[in-house]
C-alpha atoms as a PDB file:
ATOM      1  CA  UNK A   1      -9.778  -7.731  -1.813  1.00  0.00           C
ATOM      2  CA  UNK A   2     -13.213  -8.456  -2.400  1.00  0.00           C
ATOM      3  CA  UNK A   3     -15.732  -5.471  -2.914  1.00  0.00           C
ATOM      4  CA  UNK A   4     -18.603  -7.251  -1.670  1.00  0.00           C
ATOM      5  CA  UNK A   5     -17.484  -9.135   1.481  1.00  0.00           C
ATOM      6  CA  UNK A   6     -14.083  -7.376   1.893  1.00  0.00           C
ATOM      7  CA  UNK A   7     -12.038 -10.475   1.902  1.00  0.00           C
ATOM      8  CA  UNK A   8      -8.737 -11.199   0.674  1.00  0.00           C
ATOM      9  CA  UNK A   9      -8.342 -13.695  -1.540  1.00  0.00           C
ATOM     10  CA  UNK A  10      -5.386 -14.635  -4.406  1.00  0.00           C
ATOM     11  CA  UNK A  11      -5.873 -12.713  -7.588  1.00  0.00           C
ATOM     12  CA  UNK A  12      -6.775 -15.799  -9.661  1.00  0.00           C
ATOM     13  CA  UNK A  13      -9.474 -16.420  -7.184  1.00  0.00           C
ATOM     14  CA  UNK A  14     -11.580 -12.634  -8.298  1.00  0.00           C
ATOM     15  CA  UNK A  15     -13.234 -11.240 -11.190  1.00  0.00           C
ATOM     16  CA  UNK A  16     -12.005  -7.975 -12.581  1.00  0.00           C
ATOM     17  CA  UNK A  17     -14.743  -5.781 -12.709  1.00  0.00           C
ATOM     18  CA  UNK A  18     -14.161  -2.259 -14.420  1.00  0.00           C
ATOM     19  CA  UNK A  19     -16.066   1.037 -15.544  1.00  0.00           C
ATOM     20  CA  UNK A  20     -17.428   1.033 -18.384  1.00  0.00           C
ATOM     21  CA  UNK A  21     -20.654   1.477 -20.342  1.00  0.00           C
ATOM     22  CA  UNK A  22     -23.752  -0.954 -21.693  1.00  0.00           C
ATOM     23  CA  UNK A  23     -25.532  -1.245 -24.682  1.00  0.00           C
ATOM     24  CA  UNK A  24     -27.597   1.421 -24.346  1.00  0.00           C
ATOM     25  CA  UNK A  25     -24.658   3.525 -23.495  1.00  0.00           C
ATOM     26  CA  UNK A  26     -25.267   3.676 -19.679  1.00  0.00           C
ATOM     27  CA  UNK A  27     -22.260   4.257 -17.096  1.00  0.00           C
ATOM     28  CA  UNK A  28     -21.907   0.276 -16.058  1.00  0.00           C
ATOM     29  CA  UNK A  29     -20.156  -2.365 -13.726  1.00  0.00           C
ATOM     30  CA  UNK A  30     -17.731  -4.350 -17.186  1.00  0.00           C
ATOM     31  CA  UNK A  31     -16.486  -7.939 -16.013  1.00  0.00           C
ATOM     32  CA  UNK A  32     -12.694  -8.260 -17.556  1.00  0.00           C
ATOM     33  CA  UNK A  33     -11.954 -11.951 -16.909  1.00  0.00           C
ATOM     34  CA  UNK A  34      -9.079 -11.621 -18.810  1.00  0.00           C
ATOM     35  CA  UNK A  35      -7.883  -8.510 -16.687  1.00  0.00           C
ATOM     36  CA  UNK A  36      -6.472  -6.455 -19.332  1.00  0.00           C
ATOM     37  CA  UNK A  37      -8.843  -3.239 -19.610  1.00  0.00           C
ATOM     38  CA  UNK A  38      -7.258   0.043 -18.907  1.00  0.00           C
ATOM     39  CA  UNK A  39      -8.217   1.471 -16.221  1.00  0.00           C
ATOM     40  CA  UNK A  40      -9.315   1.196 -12.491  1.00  0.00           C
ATOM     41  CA  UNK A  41     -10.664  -2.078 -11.686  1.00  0.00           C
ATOM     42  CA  UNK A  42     -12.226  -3.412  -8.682  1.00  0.00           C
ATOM     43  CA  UNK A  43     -12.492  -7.234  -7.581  1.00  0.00           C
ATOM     44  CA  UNK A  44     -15.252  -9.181  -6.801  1.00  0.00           C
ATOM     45  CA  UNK A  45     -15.166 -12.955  -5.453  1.00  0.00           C
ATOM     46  CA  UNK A  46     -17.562 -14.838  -8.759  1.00  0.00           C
ATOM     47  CA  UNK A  47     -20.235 -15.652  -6.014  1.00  0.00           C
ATOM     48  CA  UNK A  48     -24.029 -14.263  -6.206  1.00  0.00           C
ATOM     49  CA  UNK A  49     -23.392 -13.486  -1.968  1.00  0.00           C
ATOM     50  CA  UNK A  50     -20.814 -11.306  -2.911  1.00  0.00           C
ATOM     51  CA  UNK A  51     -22.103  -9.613  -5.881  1.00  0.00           C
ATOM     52  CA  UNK A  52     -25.433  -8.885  -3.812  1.00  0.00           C
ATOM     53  CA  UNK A  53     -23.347  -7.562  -1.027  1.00  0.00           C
ATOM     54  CA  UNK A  54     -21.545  -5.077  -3.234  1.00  0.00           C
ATOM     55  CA  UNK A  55     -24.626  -4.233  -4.591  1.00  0.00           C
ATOM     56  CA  UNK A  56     -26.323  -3.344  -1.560  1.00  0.00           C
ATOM     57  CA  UNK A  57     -23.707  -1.257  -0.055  1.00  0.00           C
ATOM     58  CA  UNK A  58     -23.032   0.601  -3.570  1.00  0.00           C
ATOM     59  CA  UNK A  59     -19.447  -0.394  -3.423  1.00  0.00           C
ATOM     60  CA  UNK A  60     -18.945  -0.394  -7.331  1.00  0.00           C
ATOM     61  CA  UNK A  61     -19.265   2.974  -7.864  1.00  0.00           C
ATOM     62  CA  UNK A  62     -16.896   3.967  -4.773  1.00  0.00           C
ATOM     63  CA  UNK A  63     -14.558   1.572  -5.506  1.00  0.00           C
ATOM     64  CA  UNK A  64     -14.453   2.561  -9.254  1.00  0.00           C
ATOM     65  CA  UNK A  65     -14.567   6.640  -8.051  1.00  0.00           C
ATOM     66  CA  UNK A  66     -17.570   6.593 -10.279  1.00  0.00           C
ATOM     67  CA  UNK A  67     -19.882   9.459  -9.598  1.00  0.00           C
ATOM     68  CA  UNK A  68     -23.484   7.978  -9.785  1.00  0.00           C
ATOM     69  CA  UNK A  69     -25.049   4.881 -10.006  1.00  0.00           C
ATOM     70  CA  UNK A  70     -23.911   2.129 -12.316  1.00  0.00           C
ATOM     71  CA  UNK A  71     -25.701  -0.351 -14.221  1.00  0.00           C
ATOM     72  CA  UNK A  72     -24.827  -4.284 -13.002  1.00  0.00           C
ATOM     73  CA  UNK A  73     -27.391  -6.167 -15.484  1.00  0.00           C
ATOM     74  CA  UNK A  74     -24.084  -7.928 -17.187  1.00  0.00           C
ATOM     75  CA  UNK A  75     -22.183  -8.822 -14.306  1.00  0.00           C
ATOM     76  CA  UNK A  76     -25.757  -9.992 -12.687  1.00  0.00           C
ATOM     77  CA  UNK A  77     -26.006 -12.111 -15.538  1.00  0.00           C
ATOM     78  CA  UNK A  78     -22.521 -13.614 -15.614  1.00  0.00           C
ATOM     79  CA  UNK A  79     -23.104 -14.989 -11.916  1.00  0.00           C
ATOM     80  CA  UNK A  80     -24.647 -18.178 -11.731  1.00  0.00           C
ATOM     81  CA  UNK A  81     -27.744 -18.153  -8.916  1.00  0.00           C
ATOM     82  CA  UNK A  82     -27.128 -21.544  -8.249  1.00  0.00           C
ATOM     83  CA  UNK A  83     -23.360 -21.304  -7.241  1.00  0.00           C
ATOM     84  CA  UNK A  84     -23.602 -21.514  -3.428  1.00  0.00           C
ATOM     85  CA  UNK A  85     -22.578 -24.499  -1.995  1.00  0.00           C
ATOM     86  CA  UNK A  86     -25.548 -27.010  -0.648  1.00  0.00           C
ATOM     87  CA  UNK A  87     -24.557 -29.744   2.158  1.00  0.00           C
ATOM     88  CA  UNK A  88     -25.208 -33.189   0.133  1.00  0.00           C
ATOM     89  CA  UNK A  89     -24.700 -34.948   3.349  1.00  0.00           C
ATOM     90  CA  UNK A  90     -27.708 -35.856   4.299  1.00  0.00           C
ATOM     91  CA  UNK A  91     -29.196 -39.345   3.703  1.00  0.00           C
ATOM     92  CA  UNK A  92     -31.676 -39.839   0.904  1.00  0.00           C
ATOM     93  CA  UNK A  93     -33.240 -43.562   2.128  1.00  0.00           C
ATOM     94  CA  UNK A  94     -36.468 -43.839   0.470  1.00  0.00           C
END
């Protein structure tokens, strides 16, 4: 189930997100694509809408029984801005 938009989807379909830390040694949000990391991990569908949906309800750090805040620069950064779908089905006569 997604964290952000609480959907279900198949497993292949999320990211694994986990707890871990940053560079500077911050508590943060860890992407594991390859979903081995030990420990509690949360899923995320890899879509901006989502990831800004989890944000805004702080469900990383309640899903992740985190206490506190967590850092989500690197899992910000892995999401593509541009990855919502646009409808191309409009005419373009010129």
């Amino acid at each position: 189930m997604c964290v952000g938009c609480r959907g279900r989807a198949a497993a292949s379909e999320l990211l694994r997100v986990t707890a871990g830390s940053d560079a500077h040694g911050r508590p943060a949000v860890v992407p594991d694509p390859g979903r081995t990391a030990a420990g509690r991990g949360a899923h995320l569908h890899p879509e901006r809408t989502c990831y800004d949906l989890a944000v805004r309800r702080k469900a990383f750090p309640r899903a992740l029984r985190v206490p506190g805040p967590l850092a989500t620069e690197d899992l910000e950064h892995l999401l593509d801005p541009t990855d919502t779908p646009t409808d191309r089905s409009w005419s373009s006569s010129s």
